[in-house]
Each structure stands twice: as structure tokens, then as C-alpha cells.
PDB file of N, CA and C in Angstrom:
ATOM      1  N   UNK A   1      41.004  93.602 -67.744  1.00  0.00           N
ATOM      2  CA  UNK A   1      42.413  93.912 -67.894  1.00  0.00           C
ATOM      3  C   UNK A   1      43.050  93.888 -66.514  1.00  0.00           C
ATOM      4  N   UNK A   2      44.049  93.138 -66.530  1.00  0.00           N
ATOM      5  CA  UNK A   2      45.024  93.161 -65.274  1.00  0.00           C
ATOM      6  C   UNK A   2      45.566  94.179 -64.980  1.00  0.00           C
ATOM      7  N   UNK A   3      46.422  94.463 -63.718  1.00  0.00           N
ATOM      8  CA  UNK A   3      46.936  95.538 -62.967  1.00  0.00           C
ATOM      9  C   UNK A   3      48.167  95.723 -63.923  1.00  0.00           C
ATOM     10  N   UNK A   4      48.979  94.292 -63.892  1.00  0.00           N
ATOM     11  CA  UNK A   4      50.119  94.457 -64.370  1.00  0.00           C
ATOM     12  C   UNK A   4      50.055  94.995 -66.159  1.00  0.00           C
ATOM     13  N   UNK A   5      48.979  94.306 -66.887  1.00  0.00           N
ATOM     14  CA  UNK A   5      48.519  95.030 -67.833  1.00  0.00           C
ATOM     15  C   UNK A   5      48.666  96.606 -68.063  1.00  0.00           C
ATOM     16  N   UNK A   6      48.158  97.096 -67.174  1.00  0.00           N
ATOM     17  CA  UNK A   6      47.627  98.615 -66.850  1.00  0.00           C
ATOM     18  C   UNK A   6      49.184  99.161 -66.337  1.00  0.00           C
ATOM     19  N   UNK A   7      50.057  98.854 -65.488  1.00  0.00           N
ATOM     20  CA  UNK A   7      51.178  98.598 -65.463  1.00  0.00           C
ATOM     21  C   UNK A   7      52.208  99.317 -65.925  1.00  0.00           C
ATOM     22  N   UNK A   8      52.287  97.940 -66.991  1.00  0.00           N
ATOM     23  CA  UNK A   8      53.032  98.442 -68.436  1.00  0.00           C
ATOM     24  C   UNK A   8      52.861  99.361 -68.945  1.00  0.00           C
ATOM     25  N   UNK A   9      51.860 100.052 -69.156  1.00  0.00           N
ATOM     26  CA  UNK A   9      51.232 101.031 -70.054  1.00  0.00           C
ATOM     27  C   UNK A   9      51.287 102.036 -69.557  1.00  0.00           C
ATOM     28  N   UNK A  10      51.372 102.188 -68.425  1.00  0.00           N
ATOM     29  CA  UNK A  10      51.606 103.489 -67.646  1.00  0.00           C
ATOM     30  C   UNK A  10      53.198 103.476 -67.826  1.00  0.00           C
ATOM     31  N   UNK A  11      53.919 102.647 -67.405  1.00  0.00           N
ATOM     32  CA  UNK A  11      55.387 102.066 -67.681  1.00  0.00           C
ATOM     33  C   UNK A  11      55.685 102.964 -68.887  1.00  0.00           C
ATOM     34  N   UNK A  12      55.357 102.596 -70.321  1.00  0.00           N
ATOM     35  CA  UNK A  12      55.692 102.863 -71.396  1.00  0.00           C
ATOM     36  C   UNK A  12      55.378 103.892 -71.484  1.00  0.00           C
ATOM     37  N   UNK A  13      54.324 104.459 -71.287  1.00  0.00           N
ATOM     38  CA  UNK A  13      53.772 105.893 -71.415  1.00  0.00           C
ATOM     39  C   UNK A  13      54.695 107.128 -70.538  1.00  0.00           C
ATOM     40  N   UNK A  14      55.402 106.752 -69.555  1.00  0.00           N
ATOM     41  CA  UNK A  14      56.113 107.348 -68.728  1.00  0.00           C
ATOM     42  C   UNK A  14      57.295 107.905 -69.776  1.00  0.00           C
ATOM     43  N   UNK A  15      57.821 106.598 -69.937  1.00  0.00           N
ATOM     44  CA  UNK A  15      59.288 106.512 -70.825  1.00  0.00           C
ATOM     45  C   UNK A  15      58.964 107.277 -71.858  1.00  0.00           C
ATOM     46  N   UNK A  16      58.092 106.918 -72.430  1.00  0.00           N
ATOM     47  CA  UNK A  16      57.902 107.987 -73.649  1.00  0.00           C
ATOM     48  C   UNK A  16      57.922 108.997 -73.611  1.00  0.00           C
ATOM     49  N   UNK A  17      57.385 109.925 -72.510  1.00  0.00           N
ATOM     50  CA  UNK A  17      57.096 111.356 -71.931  1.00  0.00           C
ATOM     51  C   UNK A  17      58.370 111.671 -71.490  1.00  0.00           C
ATOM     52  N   UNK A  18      59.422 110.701 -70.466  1.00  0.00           N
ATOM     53  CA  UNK A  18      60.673 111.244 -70.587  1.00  0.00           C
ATOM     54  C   UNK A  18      61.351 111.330 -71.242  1.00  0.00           C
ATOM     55  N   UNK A  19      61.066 110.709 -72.767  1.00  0.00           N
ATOM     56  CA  UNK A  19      62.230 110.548 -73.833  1.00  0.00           C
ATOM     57  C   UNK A  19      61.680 111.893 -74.582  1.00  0.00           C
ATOM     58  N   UNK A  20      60.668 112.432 -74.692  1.00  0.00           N
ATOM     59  CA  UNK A  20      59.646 113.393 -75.213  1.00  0.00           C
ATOM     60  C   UNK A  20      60.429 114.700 -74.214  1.00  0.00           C
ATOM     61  N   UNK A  21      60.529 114.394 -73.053  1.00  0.00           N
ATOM     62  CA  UNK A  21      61.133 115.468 -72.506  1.00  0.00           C
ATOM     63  C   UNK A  21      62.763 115.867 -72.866  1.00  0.00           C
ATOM     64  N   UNK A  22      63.182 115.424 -72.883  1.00  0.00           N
ATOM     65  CA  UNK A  22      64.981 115.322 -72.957  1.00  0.00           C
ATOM     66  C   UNK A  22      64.796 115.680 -74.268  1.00  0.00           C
ATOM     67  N   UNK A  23      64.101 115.606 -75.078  1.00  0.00           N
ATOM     68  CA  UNK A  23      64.434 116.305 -76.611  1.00  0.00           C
ATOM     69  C   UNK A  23      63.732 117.572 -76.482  1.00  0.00           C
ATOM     70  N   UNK A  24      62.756 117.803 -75.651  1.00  0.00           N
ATOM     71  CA  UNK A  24      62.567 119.344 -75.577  1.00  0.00           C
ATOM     72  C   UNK A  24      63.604 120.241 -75.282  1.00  0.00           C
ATOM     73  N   UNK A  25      64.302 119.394 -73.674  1.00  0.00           N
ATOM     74  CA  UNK A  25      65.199 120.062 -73.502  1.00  0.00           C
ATOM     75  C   UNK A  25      66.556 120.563 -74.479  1.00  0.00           C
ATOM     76  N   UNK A  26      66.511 119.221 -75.053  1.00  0.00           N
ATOM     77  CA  UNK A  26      67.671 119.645 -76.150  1.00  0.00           C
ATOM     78  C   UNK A  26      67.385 120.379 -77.440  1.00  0.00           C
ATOM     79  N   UNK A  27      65.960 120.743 -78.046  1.00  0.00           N
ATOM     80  CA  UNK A  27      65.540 121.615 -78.776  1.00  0.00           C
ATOM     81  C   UNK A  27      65.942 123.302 -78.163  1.00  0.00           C
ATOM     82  N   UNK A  28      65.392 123.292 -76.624  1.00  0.00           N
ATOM     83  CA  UNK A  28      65.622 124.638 -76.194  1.00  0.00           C
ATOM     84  C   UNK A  28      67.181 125.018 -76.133  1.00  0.00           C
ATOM     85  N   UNK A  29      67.534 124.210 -76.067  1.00  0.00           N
ATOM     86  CA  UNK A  29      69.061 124.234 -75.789  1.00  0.00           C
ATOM     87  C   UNK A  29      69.708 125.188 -76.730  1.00  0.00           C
ATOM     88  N   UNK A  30      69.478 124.315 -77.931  1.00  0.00           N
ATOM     89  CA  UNK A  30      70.008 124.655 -79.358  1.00  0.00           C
ATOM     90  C   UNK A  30      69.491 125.923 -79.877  1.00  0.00           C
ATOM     91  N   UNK A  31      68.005 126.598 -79.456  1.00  0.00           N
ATOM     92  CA  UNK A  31      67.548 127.483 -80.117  1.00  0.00           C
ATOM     93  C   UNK A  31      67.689 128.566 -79.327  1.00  0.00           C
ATOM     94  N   UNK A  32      68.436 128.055 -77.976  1.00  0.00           N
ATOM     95  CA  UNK A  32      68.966 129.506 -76.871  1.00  0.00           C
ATOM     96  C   UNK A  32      70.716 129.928 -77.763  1.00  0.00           C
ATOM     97  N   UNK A  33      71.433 128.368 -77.940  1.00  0.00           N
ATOM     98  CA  UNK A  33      72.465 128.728 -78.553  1.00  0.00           C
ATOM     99  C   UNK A  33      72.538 129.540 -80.119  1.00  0.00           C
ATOM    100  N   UNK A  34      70.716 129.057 -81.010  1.00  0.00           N
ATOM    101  CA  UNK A  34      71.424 129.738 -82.408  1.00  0.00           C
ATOM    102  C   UNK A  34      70.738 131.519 -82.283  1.00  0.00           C
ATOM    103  N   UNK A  35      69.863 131.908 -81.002  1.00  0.00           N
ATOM    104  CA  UNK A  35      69.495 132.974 -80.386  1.00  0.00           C
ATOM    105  C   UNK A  35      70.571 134.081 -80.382  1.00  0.00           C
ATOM    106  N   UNK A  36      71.546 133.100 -79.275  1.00  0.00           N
ATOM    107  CA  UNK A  36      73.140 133.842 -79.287  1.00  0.00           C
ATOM    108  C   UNK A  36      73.720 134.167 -80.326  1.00  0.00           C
ATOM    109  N   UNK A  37      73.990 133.527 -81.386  1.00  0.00           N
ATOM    110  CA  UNK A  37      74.953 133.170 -82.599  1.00  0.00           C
ATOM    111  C   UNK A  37      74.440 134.212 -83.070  1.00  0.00           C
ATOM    112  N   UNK A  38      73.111 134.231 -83.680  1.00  0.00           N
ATOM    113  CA  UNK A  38      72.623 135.285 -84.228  1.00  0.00           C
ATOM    114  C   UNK A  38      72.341 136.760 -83.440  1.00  0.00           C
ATOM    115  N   UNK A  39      72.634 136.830 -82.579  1.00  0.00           N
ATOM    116  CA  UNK A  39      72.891 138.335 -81.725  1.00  0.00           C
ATOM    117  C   UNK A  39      74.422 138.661 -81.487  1.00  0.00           C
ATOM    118  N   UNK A  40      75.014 137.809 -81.916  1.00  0.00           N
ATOM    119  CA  UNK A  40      76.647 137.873 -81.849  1.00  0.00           C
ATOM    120  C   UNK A  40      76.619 138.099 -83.678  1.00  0.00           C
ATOM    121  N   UNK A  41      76.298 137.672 -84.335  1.00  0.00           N
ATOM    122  CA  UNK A  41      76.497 137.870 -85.713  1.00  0.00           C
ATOM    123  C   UNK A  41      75.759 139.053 -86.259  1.00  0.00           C
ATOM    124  N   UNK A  42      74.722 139.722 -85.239  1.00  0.00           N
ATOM    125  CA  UNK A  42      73.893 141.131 -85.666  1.00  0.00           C
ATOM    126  C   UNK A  42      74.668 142.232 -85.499  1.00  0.00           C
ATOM    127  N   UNK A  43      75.736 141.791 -84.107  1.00  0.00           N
ATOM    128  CA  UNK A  43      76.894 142.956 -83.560  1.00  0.00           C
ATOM    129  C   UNK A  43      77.921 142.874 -84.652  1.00  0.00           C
ATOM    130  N   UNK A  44      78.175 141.714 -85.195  1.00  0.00           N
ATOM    131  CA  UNK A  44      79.501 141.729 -85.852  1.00  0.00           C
ATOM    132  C   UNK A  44      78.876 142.760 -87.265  1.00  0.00           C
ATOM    133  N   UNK A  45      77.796 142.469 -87.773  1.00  0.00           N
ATOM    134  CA  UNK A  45      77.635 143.053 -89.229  1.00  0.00           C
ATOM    135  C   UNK A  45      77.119 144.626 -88.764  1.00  0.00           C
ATOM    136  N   UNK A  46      76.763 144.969 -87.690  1.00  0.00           N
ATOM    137  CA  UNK A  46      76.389 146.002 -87.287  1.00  0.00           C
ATOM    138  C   UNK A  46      77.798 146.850 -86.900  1.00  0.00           C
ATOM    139  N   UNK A  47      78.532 146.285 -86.615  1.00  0.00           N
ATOM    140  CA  UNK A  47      80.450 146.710 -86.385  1.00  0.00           C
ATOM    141  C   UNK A  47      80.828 147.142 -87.673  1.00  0.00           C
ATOM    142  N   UNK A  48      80.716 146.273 -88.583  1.00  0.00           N
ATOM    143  CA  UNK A  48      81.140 145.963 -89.659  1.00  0.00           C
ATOM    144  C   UNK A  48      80.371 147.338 -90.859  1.00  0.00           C
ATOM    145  N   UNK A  49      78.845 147.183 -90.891  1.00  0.00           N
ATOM    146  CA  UNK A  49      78.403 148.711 -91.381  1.00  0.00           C
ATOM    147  C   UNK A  49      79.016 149.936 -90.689  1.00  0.00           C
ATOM    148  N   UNK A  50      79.303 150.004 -89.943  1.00  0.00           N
ATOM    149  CA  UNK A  50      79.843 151.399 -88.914  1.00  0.00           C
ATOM    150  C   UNK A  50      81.583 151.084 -89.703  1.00  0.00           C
ATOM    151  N   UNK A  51      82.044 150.362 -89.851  1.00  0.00           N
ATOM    152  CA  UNK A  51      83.595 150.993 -90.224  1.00  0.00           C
ATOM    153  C   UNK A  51      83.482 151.041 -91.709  1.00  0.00           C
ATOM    154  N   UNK A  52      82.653 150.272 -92.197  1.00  0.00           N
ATOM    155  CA  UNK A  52      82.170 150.586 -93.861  1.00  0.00           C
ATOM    156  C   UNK A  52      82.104 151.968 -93.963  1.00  0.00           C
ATOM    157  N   UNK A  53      80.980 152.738 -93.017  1.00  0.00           N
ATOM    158  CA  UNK A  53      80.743 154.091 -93.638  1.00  0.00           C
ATOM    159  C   UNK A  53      81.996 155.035 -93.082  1.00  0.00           C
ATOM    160  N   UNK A  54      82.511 154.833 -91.994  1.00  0.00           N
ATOM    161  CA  UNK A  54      84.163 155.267 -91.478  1.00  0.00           C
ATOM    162  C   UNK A  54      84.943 155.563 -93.015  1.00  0.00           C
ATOM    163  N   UNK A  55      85.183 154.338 -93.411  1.00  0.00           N
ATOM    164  CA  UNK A  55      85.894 153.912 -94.955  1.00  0.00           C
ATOM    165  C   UNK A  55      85.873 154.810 -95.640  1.00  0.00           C
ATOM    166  N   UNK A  56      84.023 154.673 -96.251  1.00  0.00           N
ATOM    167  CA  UNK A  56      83.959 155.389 -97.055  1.00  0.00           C
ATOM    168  C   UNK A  56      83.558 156.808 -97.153  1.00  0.00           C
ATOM    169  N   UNK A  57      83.517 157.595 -95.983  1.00  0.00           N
ATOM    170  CA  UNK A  57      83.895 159.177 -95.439  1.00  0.00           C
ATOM    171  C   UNK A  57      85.411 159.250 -96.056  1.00  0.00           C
ATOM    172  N   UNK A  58      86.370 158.448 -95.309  1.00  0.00           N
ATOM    173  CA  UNK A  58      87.910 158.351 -95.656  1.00  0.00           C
ATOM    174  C   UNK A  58      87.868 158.549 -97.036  1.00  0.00           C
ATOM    175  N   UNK A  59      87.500 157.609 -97.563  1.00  0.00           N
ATOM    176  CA  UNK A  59      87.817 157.267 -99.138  1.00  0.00           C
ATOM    177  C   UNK A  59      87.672 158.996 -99.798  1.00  0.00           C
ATOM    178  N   UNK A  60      85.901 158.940 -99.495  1.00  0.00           N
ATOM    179  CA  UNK A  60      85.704 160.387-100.287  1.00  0.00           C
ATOM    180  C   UNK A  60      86.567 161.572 -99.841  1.00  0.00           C
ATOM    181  N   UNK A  61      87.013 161.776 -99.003  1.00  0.00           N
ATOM    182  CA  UNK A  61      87.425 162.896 -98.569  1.00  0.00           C
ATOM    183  C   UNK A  61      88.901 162.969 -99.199  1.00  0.00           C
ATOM    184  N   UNK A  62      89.705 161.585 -98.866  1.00  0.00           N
ATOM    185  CA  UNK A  62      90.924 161.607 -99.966  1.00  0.00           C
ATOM    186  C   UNK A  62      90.855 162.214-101.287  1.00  0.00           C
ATOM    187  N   UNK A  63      89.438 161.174-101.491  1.00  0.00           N
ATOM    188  CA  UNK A  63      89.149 161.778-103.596  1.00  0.00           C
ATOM    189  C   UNK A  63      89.001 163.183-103.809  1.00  0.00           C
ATOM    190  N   UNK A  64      88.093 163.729-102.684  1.00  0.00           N
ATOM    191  CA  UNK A  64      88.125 165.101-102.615  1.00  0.00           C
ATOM    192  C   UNK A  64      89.551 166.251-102.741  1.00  0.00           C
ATOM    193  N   UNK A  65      90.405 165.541-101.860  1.00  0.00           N
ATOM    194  CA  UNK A  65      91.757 166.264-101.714  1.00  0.00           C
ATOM    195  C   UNK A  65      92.372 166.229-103.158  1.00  0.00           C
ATOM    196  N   UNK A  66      92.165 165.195-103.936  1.00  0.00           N
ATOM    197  CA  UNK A  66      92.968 165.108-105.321  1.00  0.00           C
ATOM    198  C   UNK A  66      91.970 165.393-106.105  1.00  0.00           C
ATOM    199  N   UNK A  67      90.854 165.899-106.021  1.00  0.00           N
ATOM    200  CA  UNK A  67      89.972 166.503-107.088  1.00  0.00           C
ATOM    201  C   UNK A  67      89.383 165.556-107.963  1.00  0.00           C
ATOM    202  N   UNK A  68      88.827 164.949-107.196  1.00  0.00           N
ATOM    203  CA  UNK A  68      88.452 163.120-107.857  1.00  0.00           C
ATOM    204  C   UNK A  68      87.011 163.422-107.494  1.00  0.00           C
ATOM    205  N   UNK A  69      86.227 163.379-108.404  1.00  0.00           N
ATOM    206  CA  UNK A  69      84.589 163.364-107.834  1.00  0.00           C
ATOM    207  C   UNK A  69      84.124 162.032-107.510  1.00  0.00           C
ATOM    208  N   UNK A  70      84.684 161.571-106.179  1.00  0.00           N
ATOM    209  CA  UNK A  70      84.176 160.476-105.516  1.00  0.00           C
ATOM    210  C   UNK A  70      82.703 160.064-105.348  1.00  0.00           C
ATOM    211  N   UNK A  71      81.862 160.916-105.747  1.00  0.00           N
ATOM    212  CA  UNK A  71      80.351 160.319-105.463  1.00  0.00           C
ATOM    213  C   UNK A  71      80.217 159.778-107.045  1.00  0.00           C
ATOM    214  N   UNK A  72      80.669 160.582-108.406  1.00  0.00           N
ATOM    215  CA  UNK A  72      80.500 160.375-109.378  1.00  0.00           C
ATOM    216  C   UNK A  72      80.694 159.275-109.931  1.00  0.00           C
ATOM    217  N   UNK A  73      82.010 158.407-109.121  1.00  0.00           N
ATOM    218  CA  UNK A  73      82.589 157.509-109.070  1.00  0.00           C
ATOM    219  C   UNK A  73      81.384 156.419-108.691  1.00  0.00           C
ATOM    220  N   UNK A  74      81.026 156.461-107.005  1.00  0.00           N
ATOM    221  CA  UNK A  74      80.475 155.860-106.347  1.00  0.00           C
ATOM    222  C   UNK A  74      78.679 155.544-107.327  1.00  0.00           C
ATOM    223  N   UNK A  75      78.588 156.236-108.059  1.00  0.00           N
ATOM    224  CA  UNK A  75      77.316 156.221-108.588  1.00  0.00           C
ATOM    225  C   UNK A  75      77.479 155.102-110.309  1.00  0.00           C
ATOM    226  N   UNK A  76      78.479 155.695-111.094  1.00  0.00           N
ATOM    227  CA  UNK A  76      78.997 154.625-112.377  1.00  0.00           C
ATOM    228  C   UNK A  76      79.124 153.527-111.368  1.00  0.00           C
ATOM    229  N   UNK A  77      79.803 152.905-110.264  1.00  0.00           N
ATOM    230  CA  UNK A  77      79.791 151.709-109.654  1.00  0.00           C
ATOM    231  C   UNK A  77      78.271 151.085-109.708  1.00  0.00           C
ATOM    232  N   UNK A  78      77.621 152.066-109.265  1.00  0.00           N
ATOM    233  CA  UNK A  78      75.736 151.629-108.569  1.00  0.00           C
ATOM    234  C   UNK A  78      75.836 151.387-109.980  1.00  0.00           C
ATOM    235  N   UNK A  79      75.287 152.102-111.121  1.00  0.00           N
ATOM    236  CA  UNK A  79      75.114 151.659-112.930  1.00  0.00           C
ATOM    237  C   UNK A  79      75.456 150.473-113.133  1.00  0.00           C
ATOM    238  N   UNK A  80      76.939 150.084-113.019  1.00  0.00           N
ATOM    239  CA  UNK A  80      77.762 148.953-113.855  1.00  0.00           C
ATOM    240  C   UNK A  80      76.835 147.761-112.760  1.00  0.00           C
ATOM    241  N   UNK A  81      76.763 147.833-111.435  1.00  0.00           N
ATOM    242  CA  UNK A  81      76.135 146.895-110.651  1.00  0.00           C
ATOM    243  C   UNK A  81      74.937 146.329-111.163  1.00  0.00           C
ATOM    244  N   UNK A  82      74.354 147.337-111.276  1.00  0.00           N
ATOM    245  CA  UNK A  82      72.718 147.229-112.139  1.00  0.00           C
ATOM    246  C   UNK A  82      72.807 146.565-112.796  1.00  0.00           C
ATOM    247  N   UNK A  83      73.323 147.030-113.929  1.00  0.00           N
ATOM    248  CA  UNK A  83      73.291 146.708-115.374  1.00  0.00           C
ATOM    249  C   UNK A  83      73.967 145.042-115.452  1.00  0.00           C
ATOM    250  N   UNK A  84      74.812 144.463-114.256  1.00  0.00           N
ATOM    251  CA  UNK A  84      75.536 143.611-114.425  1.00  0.00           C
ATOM    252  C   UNK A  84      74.262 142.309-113.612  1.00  0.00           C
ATOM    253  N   UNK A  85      73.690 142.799-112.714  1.00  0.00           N
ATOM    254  CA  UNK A  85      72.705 142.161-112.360  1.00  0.00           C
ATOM    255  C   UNK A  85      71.397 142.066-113.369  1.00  0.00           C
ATOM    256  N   UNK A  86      71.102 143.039-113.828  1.00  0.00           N
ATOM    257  CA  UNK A  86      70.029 142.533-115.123  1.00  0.00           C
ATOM    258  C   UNK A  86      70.322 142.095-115.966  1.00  0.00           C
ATOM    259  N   UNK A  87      72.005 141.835-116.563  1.00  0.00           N
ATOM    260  CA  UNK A  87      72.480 141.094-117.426  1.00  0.00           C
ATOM    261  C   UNK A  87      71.844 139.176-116.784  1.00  0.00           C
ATOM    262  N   UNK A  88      72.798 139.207-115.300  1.00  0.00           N
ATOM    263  CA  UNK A  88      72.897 137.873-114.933  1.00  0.00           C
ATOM    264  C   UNK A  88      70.968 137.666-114.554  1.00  0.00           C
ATOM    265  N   UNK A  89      69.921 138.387-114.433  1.00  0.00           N
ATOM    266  CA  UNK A  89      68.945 138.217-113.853  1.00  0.00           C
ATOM    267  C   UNK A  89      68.260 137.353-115.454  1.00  0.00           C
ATOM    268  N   UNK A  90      68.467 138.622-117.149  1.00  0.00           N
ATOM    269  CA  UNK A  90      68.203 137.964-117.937  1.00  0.00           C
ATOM    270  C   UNK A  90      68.424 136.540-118.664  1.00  0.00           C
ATOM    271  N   UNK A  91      69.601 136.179-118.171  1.00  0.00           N
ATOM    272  CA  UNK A  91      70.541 135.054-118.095  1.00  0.00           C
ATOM    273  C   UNK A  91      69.454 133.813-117.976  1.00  0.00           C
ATOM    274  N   UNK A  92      69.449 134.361-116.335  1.00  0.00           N
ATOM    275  CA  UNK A  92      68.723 132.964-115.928  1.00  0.00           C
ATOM    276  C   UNK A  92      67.616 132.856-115.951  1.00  0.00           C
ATOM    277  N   UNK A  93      66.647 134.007-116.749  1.00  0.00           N
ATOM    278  CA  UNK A  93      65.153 133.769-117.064  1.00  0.00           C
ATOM    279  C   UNK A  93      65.382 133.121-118.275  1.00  0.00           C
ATOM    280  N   UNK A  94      66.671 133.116-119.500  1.00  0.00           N
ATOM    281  CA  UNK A  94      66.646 132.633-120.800  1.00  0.00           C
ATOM    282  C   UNK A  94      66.859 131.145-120.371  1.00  0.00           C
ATOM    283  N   UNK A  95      67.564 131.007-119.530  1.00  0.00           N
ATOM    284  CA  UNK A  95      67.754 129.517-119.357  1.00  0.00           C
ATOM    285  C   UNK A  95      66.519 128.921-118.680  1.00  0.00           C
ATOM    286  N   UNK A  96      65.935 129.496-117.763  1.00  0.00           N
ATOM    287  CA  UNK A  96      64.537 128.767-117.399  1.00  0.00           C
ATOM    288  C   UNK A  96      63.853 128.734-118.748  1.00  0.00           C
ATOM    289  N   UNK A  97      63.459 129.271-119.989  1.00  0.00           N
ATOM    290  CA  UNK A  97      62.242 129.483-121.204  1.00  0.00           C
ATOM    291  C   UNK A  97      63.282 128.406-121.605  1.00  0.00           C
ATOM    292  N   UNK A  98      64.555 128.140-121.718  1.00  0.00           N
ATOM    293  CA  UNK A  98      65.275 127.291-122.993  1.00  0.00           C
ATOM    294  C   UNK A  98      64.576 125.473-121.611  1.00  0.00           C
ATOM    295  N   UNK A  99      64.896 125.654-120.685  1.00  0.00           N
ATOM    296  CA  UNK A  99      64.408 124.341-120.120  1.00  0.00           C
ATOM    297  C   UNK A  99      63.349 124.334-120.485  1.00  0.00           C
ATOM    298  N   UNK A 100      62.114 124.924-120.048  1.00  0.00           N
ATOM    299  CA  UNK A 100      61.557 124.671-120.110  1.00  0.00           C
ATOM    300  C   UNK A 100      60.390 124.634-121.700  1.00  0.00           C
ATOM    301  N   UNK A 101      61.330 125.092-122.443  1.00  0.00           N
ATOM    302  CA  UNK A 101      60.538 124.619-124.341  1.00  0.00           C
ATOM    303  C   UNK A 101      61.286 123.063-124.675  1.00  0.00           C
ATOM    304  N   UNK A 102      62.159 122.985-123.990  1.00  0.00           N
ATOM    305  CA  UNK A 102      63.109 121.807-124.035  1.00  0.00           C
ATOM    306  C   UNK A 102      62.080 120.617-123.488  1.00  0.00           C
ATOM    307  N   UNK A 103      61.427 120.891-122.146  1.00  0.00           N
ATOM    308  CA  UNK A 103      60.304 120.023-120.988  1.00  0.00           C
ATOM    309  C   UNK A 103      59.252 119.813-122.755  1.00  0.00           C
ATOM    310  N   UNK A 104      58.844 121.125-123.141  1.00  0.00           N
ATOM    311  CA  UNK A 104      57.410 121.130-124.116  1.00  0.00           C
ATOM    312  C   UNK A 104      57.961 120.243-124.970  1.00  0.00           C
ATOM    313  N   UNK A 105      59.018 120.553-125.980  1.00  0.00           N
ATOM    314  CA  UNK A 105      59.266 119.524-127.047  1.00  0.00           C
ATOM    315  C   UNK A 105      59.734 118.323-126.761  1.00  0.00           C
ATOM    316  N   UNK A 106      60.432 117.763-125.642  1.00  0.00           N
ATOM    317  CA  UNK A 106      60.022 116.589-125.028  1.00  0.00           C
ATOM    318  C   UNK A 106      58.953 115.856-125.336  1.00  0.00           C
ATOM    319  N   UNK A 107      57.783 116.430-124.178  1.00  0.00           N
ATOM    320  CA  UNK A 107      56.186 115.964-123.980  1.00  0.00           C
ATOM    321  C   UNK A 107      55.696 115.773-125.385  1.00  0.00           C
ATOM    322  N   UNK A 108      56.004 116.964-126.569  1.00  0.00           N
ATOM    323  CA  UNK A 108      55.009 116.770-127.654  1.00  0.00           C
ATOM    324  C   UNK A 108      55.478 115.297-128.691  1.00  0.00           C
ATOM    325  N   UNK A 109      57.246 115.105-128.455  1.00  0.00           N
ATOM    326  CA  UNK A 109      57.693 113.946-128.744  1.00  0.00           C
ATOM    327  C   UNK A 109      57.094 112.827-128.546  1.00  0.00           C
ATOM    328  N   UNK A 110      56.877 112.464-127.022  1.00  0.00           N
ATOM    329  CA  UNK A 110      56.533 111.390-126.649  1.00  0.00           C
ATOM    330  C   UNK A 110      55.034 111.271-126.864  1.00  0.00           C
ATOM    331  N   UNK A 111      54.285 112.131-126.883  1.00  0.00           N
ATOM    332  CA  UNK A 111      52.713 112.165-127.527  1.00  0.00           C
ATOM    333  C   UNK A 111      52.629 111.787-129.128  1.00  0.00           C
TER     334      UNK A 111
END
């Protein structure tokens, strides 16, 4: 094998390693920027729980002043939530069993 052979190959092998490099760099880049984003978006929802419970001190203490049993309240909310999520949870287990007897009587068709 020739020099210039040997050459090339070092040639190409170079380029490759710098093209290999410049996308590292631009991997780190991006994962320093979504680092940030997401420590800027931990403060915002972490802001955001702190004036929630502000709120809802406010709230109750109003309900309190007008003789409103604000937790009693706050708790039928938690119920209807529940109950509205195991509605939509049963939902979409009936529709997975209806696809999928739909998939079975298919298959037993074509057999």
C-alpha cells in the first residue's frame, strides 16, 4: 500500500472525527439549553404551586367568613374528580375489549 493510499485514509478518517466532533458539540449545546428550560420551567410551576396554595388559604377563609364549609366543598370536588376519571378510565378499557373482540372476530373470519 502506498503513502498516498495511507494518506487518504488518514484524510477521511480525520474529517470524519471532525464532523463527529461538531455534532457533539452541538448535542451539548442543546442539552445545556433544554437543562435551562427545564430549571426555568421547575421555578415557574414551583411559583405557580406557592400562589395556588396563597389562593386557596384566600378562598377558604372568605368561605369561612360567609359560613360556607370550604373544605366540604373542596372534598365533593376530589369525589366528582374521581368518579369522573373512573368513568373516562372505564371508557377507554371498553373501547380497548370492543377493538380488540373486533381484531378476534376479524381473525376467526378470515380462518
Amino acid at each position: 500500500m502506498g503513502l498516498g493510499s495511507t494518506a487518504k485514509k488518514i484524510q477521511s478518517l480525520s474529517d470524519r472525527a471532525e464532523a463527529m466532533y461538531k455534532q457533539v458539540q452541538q448535542l451539548q449545546k442543546r442539552i445545556i439549553s433544554l437543562e435551562e428550560e427545564m430549571d426555568d420551567t421547575h421555578d415557574t410551576v414551583n411559583r405557580m404551586d406557592h400562589q395556588l396554595t396563597e389562593q386557596r388559604a384566600l378562598l377558604l377563609a372568605i368561605a369561612e367568613e360567609h359560613d360556607i364549609d370550604g373544605e366540604q366543598i373542596l372534598a365533593d370536588a376530589a369525589i366528582d374528580e374521581a368518579e369522573l376519571e373512573a368513568e373516562e378510565s372505564d371508557a377507554t378499557a371498553d373501547e380497548t375489549t370492543d377493538e380488540s373482540a373486533d381484531a378476534d372476530a376479524s381473525d376467526a373470519t378470515a380462518k
